[in-house]
Structure formats: C-alpha cells, structure tokens
PDB file of N, CA and C in Angstrom:
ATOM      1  N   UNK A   1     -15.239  21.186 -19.352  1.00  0.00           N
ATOM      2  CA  UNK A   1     -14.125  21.002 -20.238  1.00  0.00           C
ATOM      3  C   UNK A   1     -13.145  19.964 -19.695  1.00  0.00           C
ATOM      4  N   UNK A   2     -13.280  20.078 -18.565  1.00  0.00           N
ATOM      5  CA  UNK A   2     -11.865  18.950 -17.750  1.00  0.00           C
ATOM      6  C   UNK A   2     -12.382  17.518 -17.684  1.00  0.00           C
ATOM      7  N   UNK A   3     -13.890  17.565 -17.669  1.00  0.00           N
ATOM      8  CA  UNK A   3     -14.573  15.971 -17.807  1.00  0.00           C
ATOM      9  C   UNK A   3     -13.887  15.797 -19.032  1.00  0.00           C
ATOM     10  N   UNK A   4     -14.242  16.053 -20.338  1.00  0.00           N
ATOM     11  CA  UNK A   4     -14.420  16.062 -21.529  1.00  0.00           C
ATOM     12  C   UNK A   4     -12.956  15.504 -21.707  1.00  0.00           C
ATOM     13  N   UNK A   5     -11.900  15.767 -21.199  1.00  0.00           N
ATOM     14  CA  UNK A   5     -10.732  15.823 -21.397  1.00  0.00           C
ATOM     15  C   UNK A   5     -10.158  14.152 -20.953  1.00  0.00           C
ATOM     16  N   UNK A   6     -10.888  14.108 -20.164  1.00  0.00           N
ATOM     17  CA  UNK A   6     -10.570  12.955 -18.902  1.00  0.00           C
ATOM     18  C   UNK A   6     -11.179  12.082 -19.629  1.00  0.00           C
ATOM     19  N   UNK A   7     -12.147  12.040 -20.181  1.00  0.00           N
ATOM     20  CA  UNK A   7     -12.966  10.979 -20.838  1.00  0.00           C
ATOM     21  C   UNK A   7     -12.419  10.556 -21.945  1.00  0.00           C
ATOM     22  N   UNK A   8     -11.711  11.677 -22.799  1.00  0.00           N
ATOM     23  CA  UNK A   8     -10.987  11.578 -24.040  1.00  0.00           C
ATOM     24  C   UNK A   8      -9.671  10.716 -23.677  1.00  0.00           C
ATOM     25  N   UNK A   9      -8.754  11.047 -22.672  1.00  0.00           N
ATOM     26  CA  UNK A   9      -7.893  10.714 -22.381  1.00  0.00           C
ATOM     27  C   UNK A   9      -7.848   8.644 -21.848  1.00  0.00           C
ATOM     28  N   UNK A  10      -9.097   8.295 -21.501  1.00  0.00           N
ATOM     29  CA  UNK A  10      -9.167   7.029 -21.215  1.00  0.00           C
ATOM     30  C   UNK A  10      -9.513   6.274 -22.541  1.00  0.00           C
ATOM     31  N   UNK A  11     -10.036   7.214 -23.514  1.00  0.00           N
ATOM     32  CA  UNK A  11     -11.297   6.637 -24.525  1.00  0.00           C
ATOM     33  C   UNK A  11      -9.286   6.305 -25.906  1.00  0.00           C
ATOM     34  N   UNK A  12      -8.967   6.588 -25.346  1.00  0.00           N
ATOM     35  CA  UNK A  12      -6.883   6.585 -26.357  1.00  0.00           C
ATOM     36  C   UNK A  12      -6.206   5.871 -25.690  1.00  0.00           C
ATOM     37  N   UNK A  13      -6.700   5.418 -24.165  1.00  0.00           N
ATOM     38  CA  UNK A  13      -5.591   4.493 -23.829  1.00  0.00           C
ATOM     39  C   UNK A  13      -5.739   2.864 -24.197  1.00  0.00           C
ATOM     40  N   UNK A  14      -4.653   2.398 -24.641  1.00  0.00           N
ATOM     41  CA  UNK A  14      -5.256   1.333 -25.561  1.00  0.00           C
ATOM     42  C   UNK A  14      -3.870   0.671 -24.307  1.00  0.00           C
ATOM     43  N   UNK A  15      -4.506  -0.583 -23.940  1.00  0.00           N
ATOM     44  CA  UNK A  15      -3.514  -1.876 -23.370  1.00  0.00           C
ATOM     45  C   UNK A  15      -2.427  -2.733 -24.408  1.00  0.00           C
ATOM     46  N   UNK A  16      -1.410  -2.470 -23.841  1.00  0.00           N
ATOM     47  CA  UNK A  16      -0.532  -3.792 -24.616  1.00  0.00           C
ATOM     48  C   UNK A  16      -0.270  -5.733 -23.837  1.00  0.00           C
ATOM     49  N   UNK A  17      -0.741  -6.091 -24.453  1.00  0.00           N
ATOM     50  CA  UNK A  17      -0.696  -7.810 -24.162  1.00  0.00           C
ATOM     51  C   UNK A  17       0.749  -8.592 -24.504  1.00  0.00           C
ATOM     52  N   UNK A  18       1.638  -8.321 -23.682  1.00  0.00           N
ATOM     53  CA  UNK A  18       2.538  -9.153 -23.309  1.00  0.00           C
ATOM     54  C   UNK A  18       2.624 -10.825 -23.315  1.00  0.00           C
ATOM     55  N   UNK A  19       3.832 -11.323 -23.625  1.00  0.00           N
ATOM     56  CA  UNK A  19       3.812 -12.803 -23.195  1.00  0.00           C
ATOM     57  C   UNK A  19       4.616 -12.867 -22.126  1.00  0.00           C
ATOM     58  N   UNK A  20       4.524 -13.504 -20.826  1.00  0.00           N
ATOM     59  CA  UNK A  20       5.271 -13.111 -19.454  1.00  0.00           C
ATOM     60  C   UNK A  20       5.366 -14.977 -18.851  1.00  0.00           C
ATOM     61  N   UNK A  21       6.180 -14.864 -17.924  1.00  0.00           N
ATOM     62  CA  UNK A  21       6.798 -15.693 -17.176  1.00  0.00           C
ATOM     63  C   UNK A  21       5.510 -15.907 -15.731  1.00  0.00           C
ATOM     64  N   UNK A  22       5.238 -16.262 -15.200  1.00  0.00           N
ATOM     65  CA  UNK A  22       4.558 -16.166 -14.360  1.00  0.00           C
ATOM     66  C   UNK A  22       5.822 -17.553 -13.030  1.00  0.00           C
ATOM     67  N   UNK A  23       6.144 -16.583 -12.122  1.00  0.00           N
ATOM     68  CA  UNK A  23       7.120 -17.095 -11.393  1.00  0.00           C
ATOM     69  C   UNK A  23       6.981 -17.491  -9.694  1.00  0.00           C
ATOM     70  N   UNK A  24       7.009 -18.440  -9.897  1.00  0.00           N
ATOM     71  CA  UNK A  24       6.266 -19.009  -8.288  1.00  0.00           C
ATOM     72  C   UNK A  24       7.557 -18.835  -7.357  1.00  0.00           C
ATOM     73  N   UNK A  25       7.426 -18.617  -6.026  1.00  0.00           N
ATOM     74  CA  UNK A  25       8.080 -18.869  -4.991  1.00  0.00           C
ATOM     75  C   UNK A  25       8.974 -19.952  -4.400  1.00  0.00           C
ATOM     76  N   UNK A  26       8.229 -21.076  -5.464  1.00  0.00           N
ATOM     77  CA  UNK A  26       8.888 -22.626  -5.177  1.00  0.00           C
ATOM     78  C   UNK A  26       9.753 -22.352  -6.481  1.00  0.00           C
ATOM     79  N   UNK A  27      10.170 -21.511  -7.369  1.00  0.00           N
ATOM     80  CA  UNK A  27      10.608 -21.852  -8.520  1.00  0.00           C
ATOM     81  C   UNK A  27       9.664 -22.172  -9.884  1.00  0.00           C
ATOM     82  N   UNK A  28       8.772 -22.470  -9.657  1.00  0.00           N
ATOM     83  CA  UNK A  28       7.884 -23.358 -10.833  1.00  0.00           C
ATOM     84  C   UNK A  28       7.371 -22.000 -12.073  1.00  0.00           C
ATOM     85  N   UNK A  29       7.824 -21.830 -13.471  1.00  0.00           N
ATOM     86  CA  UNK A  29       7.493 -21.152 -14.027  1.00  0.00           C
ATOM     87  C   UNK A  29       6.599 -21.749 -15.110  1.00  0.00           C
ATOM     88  N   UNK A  30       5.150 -20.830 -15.499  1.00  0.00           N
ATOM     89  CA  UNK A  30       4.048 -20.941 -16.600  1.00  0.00           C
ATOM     90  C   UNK A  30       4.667 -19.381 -17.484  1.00  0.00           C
ATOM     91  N   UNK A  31       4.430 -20.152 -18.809  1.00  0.00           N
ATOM     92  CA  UNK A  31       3.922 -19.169 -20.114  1.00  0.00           C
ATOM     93  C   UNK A  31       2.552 -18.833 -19.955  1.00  0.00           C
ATOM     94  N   UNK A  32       2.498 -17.301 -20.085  1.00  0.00           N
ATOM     95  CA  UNK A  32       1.346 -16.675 -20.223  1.00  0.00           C
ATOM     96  C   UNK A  32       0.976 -15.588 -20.956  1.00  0.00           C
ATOM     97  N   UNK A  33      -0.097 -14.669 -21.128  1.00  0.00           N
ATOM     98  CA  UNK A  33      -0.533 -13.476 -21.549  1.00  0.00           C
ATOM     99  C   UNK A  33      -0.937 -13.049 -19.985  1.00  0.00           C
ATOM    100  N   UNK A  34      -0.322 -11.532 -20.378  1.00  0.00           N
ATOM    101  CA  UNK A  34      -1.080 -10.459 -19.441  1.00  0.00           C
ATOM    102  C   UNK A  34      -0.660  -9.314 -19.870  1.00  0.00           C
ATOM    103  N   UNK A  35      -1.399  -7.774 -18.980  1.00  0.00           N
ATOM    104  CA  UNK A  35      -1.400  -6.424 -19.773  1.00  0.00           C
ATOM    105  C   UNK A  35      -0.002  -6.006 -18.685  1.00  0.00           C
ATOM    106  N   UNK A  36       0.567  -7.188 -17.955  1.00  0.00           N
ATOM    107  CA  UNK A  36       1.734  -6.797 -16.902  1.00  0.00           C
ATOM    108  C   UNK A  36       2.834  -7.446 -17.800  1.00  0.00           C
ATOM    109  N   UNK A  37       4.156  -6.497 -17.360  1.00  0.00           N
ATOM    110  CA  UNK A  37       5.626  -7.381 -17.593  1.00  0.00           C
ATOM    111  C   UNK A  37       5.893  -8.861 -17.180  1.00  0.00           C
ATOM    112  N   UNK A  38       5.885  -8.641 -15.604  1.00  0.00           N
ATOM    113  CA  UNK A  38       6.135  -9.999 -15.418  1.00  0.00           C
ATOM    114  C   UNK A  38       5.020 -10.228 -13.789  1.00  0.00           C
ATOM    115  N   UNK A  39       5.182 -10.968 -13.705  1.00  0.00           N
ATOM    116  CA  UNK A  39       4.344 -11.955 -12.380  1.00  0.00           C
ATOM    117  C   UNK A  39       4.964 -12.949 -11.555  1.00  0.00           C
ATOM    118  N   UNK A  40       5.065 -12.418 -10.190  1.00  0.00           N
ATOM    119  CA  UNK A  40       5.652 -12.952  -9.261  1.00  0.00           C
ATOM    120  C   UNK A  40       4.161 -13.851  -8.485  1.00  0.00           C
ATOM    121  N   UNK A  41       4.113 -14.834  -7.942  1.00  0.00           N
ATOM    122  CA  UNK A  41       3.480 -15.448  -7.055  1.00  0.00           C
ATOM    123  C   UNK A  41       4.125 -16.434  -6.058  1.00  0.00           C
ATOM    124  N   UNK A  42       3.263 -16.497  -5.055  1.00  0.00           N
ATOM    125  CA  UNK A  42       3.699 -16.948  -3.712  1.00  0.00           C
ATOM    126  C   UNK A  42       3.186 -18.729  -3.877  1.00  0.00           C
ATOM    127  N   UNK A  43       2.282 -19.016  -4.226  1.00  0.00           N
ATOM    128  CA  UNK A  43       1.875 -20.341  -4.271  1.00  0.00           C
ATOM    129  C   UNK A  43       1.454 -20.505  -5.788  1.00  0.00           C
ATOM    130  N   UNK A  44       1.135 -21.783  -6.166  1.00  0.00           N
ATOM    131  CA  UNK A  44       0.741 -22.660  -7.489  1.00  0.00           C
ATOM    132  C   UNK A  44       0.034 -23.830  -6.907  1.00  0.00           C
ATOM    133  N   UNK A  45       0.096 -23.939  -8.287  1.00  0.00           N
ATOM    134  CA  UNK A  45      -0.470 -25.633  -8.504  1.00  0.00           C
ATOM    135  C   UNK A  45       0.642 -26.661  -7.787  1.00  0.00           C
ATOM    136  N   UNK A  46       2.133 -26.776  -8.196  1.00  0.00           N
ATOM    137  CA  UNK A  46       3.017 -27.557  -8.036  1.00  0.00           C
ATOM    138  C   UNK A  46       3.304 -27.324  -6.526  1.00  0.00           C
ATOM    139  N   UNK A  47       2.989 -26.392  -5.961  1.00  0.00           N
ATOM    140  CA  UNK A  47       3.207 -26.206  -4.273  1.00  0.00           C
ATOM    141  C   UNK A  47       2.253 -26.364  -3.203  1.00  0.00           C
ATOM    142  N   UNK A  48       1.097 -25.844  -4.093  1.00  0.00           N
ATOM    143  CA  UNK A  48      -0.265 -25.569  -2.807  1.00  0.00           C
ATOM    144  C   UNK A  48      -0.285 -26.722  -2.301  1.00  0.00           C
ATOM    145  N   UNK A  49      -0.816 -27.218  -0.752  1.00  0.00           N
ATOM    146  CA  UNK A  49      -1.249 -28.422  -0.715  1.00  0.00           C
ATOM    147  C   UNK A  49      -2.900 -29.084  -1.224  1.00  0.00           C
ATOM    148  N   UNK A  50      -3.618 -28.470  -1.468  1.00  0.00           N
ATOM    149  CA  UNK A  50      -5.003 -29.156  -1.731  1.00  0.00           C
ATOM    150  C   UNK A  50      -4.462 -29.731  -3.842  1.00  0.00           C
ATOM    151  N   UNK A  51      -3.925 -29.201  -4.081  1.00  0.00           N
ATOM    152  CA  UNK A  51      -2.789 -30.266  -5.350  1.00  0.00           C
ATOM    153  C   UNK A  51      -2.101 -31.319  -5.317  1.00  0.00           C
ATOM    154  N   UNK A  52      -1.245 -30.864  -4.157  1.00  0.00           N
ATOM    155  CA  UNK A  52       0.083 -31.840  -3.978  1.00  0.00           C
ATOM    156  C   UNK A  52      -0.336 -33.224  -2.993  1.00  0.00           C
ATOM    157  N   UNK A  53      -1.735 -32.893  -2.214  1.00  0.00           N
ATOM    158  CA  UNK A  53      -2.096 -33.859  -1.294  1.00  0.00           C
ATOM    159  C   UNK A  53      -1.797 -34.111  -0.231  1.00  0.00           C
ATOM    160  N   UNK A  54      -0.259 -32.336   0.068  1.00  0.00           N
ATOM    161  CA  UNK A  54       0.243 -32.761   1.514  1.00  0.00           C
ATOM    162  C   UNK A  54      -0.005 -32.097   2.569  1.00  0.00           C
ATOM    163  N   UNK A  55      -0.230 -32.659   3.517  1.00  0.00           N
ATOM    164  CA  UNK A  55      -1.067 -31.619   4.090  1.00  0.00           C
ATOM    165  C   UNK A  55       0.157 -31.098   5.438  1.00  0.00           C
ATOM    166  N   UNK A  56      -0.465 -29.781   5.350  1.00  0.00           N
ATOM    167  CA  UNK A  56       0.542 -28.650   6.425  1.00  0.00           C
ATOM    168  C   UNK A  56      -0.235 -28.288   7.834  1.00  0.00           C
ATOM    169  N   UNK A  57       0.246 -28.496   8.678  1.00  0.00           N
ATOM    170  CA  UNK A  57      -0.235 -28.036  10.016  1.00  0.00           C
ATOM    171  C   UNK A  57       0.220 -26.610  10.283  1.00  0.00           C
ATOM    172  N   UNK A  58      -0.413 -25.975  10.174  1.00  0.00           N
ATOM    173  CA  UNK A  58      -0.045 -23.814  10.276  1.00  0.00           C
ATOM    174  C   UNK A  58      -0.088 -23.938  11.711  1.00  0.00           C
ATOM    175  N   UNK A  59      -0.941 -24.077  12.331  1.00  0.00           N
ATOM    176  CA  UNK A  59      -1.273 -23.822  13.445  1.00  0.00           C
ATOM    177  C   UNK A  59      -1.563 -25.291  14.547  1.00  0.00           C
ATOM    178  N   UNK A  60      -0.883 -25.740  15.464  1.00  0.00           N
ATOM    179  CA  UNK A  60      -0.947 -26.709  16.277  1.00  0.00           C
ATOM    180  C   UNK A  60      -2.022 -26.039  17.297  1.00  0.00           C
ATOM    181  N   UNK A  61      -2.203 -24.968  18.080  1.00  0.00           N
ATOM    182  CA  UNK A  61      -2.786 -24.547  19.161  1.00  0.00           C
ATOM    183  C   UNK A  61      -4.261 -24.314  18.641  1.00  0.00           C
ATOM    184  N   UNK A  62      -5.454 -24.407  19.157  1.00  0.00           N
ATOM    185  CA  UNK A  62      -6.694 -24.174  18.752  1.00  0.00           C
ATOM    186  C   UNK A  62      -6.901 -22.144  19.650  1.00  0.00           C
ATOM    187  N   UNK A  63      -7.703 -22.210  18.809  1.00  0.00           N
ATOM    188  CA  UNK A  63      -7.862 -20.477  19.266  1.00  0.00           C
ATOM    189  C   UNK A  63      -7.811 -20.199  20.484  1.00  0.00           C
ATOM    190  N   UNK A  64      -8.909 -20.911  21.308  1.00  0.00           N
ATOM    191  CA  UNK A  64      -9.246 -21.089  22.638  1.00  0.00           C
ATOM    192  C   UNK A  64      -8.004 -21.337  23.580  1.00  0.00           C
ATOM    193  N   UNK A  65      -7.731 -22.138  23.231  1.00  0.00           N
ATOM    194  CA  UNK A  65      -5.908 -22.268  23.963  1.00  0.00           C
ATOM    195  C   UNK A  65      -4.972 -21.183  23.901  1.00  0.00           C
ATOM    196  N   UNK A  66      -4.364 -20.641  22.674  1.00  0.00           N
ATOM    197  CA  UNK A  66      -4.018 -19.411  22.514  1.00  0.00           C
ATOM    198  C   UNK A  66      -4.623 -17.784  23.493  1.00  0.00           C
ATOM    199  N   UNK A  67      -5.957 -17.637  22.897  1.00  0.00           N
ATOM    200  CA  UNK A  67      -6.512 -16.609  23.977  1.00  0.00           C
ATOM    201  C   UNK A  67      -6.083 -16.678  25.053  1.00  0.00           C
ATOM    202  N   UNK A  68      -6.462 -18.005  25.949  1.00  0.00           N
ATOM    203  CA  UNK A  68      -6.401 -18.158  27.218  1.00  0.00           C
ATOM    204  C   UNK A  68      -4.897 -18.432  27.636  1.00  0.00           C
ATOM    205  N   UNK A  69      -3.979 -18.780  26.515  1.00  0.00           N
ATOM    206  CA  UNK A  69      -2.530 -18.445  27.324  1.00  0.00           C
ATOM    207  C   UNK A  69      -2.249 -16.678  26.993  1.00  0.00           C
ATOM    208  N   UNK A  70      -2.592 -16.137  26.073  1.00  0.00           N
ATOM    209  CA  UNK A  70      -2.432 -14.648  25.701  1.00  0.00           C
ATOM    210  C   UNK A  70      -3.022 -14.436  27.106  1.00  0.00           C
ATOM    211  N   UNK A  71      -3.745 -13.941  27.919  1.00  0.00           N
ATOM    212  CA  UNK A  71      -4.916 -13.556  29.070  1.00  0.00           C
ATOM    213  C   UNK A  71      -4.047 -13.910  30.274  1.00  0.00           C
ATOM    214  N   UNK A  72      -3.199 -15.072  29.981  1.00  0.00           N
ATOM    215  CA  UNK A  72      -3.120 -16.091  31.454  1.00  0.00           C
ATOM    216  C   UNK A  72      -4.466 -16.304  31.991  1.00  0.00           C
ATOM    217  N   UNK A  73      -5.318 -17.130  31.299  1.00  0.00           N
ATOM    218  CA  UNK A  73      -6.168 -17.649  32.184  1.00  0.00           C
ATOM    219  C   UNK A  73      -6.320 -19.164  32.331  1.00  0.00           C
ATOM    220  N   UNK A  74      -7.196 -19.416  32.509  1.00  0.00           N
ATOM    221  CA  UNK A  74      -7.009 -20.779  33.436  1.00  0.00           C
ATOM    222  C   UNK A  74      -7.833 -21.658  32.448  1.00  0.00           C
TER     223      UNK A  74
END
C-alpha cells in the first residue's frame, strides 16, 4: 500500500518552468528557462579564460616542487 502511494504521489507531481536570470560572479546576466527560481554561477562565457583568450596562471609551483618543500626534502 505505501509503494502504491509513493508511486501515485510522483505520477501528480507536475514541474513548473520559470523564466530566470542566470547570474554570474563577474556580474554578466543571461535570460533563461529552468524548473529553478533563480541561478547563481561562478564562471561564463564573458569570464572563463578558454573564451576570453586570457590566460591565468593558478599555480606557479609544479607538484614535485611543492611535495618536496611540504616533506622538506631536498
């Protein structure tokens, strides 16, 4: 009886499709559809670099260097 119930209960839930903001971190906002209110993101098109062409150095130290100063080794 409790399957039956559970099954019924998904087989009525119906999604609503919103029109939302989709809001980047740099500022940069897209019009969209989704079954969410709104949408926050960290990167885009207008920020990422493999778009923009600029390229970011994250990391100066190679792994190997790192380890071996983490260790103190030689």
């Amino acid at each position: 009886m409790a399957k039956q119930k559970k099954i019924d209960e998904k087989r009525n839930k119906t999604l609503t499709y919103h029109k939302v903001k989709i809001t980047c971190a740099c500022g940069a906002e897209y019009d969209s559809g989704s079954t969410k209110e709104e949408i926050h993101v960290d990167i885009c098109a207008n920020c990422h670099p493999f778009y923009t062409g600029e390229s970011r150095l994250v990391d100066t130290e190679g792994r190997v260097e790192r380890f071996k100063k983490k260790y103190k080794l030689k």
